[in-house]
Protein backbone atom coordinates (compact mmCIF):
# COMPACT_ATOMS: atom_id res chain seq x y z
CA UNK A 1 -5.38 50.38 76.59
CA UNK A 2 -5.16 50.71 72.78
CA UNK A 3 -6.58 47.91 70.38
CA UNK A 4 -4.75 46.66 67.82
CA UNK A 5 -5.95 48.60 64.86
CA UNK A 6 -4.10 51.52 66.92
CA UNK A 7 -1.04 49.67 66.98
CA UNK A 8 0.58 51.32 64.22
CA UNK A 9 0.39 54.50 65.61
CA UNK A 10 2.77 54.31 67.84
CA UNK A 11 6.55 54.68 67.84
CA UNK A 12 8.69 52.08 69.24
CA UNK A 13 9.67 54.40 72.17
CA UNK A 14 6.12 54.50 72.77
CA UNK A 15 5.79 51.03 72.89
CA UNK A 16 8.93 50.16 75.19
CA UNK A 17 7.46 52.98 77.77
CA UNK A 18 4.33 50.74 78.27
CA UNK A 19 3.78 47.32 79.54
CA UNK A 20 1.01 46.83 76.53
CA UNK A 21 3.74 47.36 74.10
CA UNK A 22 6.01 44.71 75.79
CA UNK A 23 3.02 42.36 75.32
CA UNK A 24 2.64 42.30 71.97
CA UNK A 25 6.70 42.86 70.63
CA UNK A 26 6.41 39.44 68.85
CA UNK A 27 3.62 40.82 66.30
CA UNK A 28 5.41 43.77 66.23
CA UNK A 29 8.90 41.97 64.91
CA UNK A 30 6.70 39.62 62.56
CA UNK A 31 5.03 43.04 60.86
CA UNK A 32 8.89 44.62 60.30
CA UNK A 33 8.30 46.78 63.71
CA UNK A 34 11.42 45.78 65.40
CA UNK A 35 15.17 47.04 65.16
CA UNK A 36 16.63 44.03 64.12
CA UNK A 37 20.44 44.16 62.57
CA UNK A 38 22.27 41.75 60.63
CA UNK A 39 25.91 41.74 59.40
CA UNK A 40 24.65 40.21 56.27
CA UNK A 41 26.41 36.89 55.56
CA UNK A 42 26.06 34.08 53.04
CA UNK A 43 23.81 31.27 53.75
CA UNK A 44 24.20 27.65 52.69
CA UNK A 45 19.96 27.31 52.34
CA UNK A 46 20.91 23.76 51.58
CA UNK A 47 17.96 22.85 53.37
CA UNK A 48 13.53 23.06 53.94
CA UNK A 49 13.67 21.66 56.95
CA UNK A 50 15.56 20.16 60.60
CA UNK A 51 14.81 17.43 62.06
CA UNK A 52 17.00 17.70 66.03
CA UNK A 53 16.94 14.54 67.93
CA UNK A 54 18.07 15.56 71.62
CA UNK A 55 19.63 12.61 73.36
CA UNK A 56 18.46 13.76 76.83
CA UNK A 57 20.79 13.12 79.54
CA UNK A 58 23.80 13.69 77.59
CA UNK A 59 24.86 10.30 75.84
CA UNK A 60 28.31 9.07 75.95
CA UNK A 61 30.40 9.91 73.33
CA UNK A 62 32.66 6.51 73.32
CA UNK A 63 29.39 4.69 73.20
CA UNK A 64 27.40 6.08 70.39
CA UNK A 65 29.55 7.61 67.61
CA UNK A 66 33.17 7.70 69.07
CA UNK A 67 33.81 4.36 70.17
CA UNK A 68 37.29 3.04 70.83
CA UNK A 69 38.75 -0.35 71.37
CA UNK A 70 39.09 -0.79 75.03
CA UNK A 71 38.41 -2.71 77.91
CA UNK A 72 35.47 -0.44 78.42
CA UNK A 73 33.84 -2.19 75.43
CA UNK A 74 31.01 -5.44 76.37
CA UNK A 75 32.09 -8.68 74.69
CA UNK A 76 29.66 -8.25 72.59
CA UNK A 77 29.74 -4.77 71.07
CA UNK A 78 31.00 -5.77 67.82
CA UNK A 79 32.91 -2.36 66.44
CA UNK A 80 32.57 -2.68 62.60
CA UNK A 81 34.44 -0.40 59.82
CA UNK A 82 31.52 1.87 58.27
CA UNK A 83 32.44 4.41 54.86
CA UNK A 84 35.18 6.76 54.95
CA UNK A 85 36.86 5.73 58.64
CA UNK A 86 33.45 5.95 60.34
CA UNK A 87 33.42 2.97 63.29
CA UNK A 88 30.46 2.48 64.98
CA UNK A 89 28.75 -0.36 66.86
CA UNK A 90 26.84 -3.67 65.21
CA UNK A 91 25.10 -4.09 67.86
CA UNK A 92 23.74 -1.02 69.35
CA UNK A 93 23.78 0.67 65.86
CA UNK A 94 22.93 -1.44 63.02
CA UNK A 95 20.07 0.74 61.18
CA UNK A 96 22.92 3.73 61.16
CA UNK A 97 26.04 1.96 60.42
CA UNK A 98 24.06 0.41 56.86
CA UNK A 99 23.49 4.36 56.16
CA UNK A 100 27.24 5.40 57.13
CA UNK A 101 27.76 6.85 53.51
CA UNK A 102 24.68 8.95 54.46
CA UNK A 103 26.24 9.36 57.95
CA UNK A 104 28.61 12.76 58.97
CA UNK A 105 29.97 12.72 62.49
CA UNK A 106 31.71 15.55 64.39
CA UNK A 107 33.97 14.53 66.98
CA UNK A 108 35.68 17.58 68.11
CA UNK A 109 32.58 18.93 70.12
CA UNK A 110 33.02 20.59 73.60
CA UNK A 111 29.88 21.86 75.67
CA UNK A 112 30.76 24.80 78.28
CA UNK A 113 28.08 22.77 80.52
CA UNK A 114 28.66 20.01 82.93
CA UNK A 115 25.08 20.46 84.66
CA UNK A 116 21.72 18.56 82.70
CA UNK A 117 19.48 21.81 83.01
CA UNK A 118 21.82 24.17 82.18
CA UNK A 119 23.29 21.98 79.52
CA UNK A 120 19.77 21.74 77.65
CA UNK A 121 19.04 25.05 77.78
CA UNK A 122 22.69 25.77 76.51
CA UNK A 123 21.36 23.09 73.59
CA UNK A 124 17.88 24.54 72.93
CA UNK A 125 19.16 27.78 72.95
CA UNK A 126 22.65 28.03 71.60
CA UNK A 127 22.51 30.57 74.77
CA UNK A 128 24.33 30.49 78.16
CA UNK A 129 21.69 29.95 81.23
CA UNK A 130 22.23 33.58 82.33
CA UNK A 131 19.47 34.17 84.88
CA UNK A 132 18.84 37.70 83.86
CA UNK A 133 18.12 36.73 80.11
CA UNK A 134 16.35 33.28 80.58
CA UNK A 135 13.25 35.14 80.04
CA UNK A 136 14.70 36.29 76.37
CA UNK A 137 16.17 33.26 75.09
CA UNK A 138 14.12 31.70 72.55
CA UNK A 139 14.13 28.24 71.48
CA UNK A 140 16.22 28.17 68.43
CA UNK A 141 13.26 26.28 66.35
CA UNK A 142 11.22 29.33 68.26
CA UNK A 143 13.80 31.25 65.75
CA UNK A 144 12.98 29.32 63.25
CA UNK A 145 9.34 29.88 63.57
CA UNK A 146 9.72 33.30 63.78
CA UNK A 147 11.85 33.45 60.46
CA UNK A 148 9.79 30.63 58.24
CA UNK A 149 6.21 30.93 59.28
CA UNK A 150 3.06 31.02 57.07
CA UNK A 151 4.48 28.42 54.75
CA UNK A 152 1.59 26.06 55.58
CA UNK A 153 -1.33 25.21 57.98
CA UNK A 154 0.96 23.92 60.60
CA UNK A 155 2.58 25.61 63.09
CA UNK A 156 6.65 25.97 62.10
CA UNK A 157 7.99 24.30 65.36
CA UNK A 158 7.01 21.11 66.29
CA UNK A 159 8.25 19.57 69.77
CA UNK A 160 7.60 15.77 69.60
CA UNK A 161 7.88 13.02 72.66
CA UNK A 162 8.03 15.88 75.11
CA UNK A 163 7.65 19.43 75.64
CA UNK A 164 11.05 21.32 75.44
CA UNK A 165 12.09 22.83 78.32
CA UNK A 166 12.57 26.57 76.92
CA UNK A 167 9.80 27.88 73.93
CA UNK A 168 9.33 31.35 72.29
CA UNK A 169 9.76 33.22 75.65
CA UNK A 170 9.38 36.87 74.25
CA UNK A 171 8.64 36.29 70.58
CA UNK A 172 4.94 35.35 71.42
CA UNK A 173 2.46 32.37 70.88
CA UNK A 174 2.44 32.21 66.94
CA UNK A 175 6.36 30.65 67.73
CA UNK A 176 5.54 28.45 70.56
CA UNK A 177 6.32 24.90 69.51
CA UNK A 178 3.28 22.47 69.07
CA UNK A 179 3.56 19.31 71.23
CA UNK A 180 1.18 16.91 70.16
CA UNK A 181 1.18 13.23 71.31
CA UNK A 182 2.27 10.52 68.60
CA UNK A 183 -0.63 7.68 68.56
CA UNK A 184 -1.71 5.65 65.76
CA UNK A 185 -5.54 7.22 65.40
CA UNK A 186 -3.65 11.14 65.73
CA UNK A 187 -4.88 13.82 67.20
CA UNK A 188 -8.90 13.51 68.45
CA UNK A 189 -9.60 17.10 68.64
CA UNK A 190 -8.88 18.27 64.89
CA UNK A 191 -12.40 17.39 64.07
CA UNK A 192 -15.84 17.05 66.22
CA UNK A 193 -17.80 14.88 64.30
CA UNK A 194 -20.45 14.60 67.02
CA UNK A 195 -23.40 15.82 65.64
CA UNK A 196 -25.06 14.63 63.00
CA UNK A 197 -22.65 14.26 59.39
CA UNK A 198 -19.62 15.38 59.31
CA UNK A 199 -20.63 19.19 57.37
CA UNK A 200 -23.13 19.60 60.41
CA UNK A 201 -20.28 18.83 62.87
CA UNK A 202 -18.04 21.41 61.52
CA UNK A 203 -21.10 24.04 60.84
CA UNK A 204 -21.43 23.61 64.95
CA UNK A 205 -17.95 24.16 65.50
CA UNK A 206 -17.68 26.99 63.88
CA UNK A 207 -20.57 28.64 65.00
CA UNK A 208 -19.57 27.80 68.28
CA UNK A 209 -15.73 29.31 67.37
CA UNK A 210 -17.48 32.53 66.39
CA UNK A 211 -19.28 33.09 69.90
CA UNK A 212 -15.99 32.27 71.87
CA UNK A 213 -14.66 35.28 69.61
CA UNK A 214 -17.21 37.58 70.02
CA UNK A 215 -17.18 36.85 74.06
CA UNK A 216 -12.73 37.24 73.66
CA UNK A 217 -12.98 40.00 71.67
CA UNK A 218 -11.76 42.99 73.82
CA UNK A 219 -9.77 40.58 75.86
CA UNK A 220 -8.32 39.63 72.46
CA UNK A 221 -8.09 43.39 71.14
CA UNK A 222 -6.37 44.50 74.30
CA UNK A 223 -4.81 41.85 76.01
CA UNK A 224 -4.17 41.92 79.91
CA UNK A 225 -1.03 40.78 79.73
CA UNK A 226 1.68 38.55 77.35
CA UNK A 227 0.69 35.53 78.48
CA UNK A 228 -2.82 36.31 77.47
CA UNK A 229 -1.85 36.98 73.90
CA UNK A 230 0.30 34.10 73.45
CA UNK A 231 -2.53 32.09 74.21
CA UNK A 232 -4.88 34.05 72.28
CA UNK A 233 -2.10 33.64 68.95
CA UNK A 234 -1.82 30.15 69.90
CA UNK A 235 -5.86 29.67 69.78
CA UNK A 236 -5.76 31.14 66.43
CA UNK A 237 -2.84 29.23 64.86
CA UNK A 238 -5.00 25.78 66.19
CA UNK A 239 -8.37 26.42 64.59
CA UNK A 240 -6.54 27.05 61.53
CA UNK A 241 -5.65 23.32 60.95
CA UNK A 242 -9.48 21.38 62.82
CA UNK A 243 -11.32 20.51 59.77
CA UNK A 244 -8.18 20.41 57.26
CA UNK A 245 -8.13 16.66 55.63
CA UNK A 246 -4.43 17.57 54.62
CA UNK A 247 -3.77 17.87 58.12
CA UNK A 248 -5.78 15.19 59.97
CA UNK A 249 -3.17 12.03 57.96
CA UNK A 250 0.11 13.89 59.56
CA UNK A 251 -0.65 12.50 62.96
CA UNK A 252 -1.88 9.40 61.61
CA UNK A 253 0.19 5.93 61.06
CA UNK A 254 -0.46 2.30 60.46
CA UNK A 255 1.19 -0.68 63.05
CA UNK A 256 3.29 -1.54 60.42
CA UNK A 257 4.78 1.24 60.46
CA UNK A 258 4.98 1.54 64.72
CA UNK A 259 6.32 -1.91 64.64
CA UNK A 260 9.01 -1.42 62.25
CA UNK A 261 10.32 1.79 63.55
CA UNK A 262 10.15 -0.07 67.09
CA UNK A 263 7.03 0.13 68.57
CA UNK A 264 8.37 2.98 70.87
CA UNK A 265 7.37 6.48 72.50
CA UNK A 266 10.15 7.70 69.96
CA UNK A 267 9.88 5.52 67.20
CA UNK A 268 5.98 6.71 66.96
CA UNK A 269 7.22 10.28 67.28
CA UNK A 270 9.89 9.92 64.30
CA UNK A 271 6.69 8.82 62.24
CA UNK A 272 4.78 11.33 63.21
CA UNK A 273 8.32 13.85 62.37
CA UNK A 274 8.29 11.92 58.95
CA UNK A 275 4.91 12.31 58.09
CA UNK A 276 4.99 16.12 58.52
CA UNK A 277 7.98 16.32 56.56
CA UNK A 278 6.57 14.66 53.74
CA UNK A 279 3.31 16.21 54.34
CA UNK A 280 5.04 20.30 53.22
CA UNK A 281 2.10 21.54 55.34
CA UNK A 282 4.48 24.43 56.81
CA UNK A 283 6.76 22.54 59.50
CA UNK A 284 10.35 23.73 59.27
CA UNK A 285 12.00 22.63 62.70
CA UNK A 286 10.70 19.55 64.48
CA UNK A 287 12.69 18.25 68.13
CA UNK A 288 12.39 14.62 69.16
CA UNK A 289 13.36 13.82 73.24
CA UNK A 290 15.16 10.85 73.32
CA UNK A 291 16.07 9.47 76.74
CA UNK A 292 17.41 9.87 79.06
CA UNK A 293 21.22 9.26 78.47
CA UNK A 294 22.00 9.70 82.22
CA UNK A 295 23.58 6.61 82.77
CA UNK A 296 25.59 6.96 85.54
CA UNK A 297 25.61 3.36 86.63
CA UNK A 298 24.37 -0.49 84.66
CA UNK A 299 24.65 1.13 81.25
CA UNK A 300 25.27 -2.37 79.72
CA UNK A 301 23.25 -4.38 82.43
CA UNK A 302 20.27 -5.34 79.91
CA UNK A 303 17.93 -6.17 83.20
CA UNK A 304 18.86 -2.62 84.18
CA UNK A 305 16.26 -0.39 82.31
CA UNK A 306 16.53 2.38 80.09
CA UNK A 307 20.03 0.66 79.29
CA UNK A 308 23.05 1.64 76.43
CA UNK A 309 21.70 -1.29 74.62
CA UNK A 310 17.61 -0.06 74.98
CA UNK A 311 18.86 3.49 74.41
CA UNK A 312 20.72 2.70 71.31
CA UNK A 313 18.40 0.40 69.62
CA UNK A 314 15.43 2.74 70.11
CA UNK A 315 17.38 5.25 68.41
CA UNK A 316 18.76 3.83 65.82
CA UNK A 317 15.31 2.07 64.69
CA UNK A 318 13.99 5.41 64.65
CA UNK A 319 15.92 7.42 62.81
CA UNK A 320 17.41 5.11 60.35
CA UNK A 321 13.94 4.00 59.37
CA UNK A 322 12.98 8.26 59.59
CA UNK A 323 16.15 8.71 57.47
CA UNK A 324 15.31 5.51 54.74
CA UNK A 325 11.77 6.68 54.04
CA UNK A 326 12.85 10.51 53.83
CA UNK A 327 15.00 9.48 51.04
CA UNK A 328 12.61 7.49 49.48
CA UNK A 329 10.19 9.98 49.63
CA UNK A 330 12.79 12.76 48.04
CA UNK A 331 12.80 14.73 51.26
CA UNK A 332 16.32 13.52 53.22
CA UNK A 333 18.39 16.38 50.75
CA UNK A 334 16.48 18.92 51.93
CA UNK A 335 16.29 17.52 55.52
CA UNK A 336 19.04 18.26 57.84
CA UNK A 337 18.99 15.16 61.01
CA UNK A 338 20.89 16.16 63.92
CA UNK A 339 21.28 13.78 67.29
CA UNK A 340 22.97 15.18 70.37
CA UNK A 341 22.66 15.53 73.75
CA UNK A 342 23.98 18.21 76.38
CA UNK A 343 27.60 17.07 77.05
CA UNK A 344 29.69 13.66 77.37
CA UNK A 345 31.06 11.34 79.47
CA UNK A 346 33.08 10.47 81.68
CA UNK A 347 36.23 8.73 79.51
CA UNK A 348 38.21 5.35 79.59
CA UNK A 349 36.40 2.73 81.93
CA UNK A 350 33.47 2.91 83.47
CA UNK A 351 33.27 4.23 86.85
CA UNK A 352 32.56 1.75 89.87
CA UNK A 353 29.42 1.69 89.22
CA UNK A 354 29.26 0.26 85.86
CA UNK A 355 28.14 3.42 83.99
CA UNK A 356 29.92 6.57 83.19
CA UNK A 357 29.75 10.67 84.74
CA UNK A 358 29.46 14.16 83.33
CA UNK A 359 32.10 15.38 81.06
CA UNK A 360 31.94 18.03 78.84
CA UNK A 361 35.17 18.65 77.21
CA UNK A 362 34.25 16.05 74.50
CA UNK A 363 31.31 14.90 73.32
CA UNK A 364 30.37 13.95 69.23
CA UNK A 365 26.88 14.15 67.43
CA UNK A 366 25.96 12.57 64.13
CA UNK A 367 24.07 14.51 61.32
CA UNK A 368 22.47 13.63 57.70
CA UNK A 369 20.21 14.77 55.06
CA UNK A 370 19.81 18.54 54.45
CA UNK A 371 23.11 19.49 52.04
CA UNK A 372 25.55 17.60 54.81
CA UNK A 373 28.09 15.51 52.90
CA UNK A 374 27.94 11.92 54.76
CA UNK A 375 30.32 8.96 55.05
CA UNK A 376 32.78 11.48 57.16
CA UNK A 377 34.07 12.05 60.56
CA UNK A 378 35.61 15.42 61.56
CA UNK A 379 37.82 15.67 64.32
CA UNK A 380 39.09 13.04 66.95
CA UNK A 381 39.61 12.89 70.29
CA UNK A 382 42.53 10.68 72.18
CA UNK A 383 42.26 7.07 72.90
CA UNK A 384 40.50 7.38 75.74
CA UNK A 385 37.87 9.59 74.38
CA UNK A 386 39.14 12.01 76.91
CA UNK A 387 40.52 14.94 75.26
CA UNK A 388 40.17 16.22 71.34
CA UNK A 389 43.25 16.30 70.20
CA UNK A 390 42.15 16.94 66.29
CA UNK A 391 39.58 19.70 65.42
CA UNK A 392 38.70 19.27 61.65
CA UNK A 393 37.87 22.33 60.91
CA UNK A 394 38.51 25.50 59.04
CA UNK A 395 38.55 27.29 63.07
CA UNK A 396 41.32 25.10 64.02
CA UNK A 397 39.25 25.44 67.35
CA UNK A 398 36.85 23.30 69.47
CA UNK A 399 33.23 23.09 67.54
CA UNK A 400 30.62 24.35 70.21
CA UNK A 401 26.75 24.36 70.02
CA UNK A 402 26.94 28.27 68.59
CA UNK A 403 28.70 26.90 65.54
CA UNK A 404 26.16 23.89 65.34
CA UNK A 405 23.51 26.93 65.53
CA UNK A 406 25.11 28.69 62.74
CA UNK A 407 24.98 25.96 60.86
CA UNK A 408 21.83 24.88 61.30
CA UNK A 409 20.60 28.49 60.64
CA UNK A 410 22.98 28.80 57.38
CA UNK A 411 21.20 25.85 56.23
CA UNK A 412 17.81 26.93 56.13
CA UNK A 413 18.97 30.31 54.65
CA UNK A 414 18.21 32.02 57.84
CA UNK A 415 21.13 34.93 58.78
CA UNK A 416 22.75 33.39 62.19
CA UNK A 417 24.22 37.34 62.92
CA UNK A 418 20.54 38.70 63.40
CA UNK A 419 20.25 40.95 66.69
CA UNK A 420 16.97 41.90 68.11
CA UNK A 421 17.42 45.20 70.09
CA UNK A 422 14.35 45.91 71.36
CA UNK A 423 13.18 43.45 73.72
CA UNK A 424 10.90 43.75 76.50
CA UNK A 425 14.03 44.66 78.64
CA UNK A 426 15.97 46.13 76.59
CA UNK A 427 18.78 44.06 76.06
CA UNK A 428 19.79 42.81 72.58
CA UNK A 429 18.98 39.40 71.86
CA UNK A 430 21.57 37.95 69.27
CA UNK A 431 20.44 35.05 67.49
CA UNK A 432 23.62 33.34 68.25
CA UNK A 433 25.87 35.15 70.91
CA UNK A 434 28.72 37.20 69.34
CA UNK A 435 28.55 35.35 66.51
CA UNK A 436 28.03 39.46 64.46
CA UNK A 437 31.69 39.69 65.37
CA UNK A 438 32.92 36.14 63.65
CA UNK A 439 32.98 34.67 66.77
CA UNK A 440 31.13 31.59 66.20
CA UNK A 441 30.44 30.61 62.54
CA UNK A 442 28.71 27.55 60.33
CA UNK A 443 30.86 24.77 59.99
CA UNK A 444 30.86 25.05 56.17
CA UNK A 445 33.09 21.81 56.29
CA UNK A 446 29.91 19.24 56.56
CA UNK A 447 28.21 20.68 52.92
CA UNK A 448 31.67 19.37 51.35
């Protein structure tokens, strides 16, 4: 089994012949190794950084940021006029419908999912949950990672309040996301300040770093498998950030803060989001769980838990207070906020059981910061929420999460037609399906 040093030379036949050079394709791509091909298109690179808030569960799209006058609507929902046509809820929205000049909302979204798991990978992924490529679809902040590492100490993808359910797959460890937990003291294990001061703590660590290397290093040199060299590229992307008092505040936060962006497992994680932000120590794409939105009965029952009202308050403490500091701080410009979840619901009124089903041809999001122009809707769907019958767009078609990719991509200056043909398999991996061809494409109309 070759080491490392050897890896260059071999020739990328070579490599796809052995099970070695499967292992270690990531490295490979990140070095200029791989036959990747581009159409070559023109990027917005409006933004540094995105901030995706994934409404787990799949929200309802007449209850967050479509709503209609109906019966459907509680007595006390209180549908107010926001800027430029936006109408959104008093109650359950309060924090967002202040910042509705801020605010852009996209109405004419359709999801080709109906099922939760298949529907979140179709979101991580702006891939279809093909069984035979599952194994080669990357997390699109995995993407991201790949494209805008080494801009800082911290990893490029963080994954906040949860672990996403699909990470770098076939690009390797240095892209998985980092999933740390959001408390107010941070994370424990970035210093060991056991022994002694604080110098003699880290002098112990270290030494003690340097013997786990020396033990790892043929393991490390000629790795078993690709599991084993994720973890190995993972290891290594860690240490690099113990010990770094630039690092250490990110994780950090006062009560003040928890309380005010609602003392909640995602309020504490949009702190945590902000602070890394503001903190330019290399994080580029950051996800934030939010729910779950599954509310298929008691969705305005406030005894009932994890209700419409619970669900929207939590989220729109967090990210209006995420979205209020970023511009204070100078960051929201050049920090795209997207919230979505998987598909819609069920139009009209509720179902017998107080709550609504799975629908997926309509559903809206709500984006800010990063180059979007706010205090806009685009598109509309019927009375009932039902069906769009106005796209809004340049397509004159249905917006679907490949467009939302490209856009997202086009943002951060990162070409949405890249193709990666030699994967472990075989198969080319497009960074957004068919989207070389035209396709799929940014929606230019939310820059203005």
């Amino acid at each position: 089994m070759p080491s490392r040093s050897d890896w260059n030379r071999f020739t990328r036949r070579q490599w796809l012949a052995g099970a070695t050079g499967l292992g270690t394709l990531a490295a490979l791509q990140q070095r200029g190794y791989a036959d990747v091909t581009s159409t070559g298109v023109s990027m917005q690179s409006s933004a540094r950084s995105i901030i995706l808030i994934n409404m787990i569960g799949a929200p309802s799209q007449l209850d967050t940021f479509d709503p209609k006058d109906g019966p459907w609507n509680p007595a006390d929902i209180n549908l107010q006029q926001g800027t430029g046509g936006m109408v959104l809820s008093k109650t359950l929205f309060p924090g967002l419908l202040k910042m509705s000049s801020d605010l852009l909302v996209l109405r004419s979204v359709q999801s080709w999912e109906a099922v939760h798991q298949r529907g979140q990978f179709y979101l991580q992924t702006a891939h279809p949950a093909n069984p035979a490529f599952l194994a080669e679809s990357p997390n699109m902040g995995s993407i991201v990672a790949l494209e805008k590492s080494g801009a800082g100490l911290l990893p490029p993808f963080l994954s906040l309040n949860g672990s996403p359910a699909q990470g770098a797959t076939f690009l390797g460890g240095q892209d998985e996301p980092m999933s740390p937990p959001t408390n107010a003291g941070g994370l424990s294990t970035l210093q060991h300040n056991f022994f002694g001061t604080a110098a003699q703590s880290q002098a112990r660590f270290e030494s003690q770093y340097k013997l786990l290397l020396d033990l790892d290093a043929d393991l490390r040199a000629s790795a078993y498998d690709h599991p084993m060299s994720n973890h190995a590229d993972f290891y290594t992307s860690s240490k690099a950030i113990m010990y770094q008092p630039s690092i250490i505040p990110i994780f950090q936060f006062t009560d003040a803060d928890n309380q005010r962006y609602g003392n909640s497992n995602f309020g504490r994680a949009c702190i945590v989001a902000r602070n890394a932000i503001q903190g330019k120590a290399g994080t580029v794409f950051v996800s934030i769980n939010h729910g779950s939105w599954d509310l298929h009965q008691n969705m305005f029952s406030r005894a009932y838990p994890g209700n419409q009202y619970q669900l929207s308050n939590d989220l729109d403490n967090g990210v209006s207070n995420l979205a209020q500091d970023l511009k204070s701080s100078g960051d929201l410009g050049q920090t795209m906020i997207l919230m979505m979840g998987e598909f819609g619901r069920t139009p009209g009124d509720l179902n017998p059981q107080g709550g609504r089903d799975h629908h997926k041809d309509a559903m809206c999001m709500a984006m800010l910061g990063g180059g979007v122009k706010g205090g806009r809707v685009i598109g509309a769907t019927d009375s009932q929420g039902d069906q769009i019958v106005n796209y809004g767009w340049s397509q004159n078609r249905v917006i679907f999460m490949e467009d939302i990719a490209c856009t997202m991509y086009s943002a951060l200056g990162i070409d949405w037609t890249k193709a990666i043909a030699n994967t472990p398999s075989g198969r080319k991996f497009e960074y957004v399906p068919f989207a070389s061809a035209g396709t799929y494409v940014p929606i230019n109309e939310v820059f203005g």
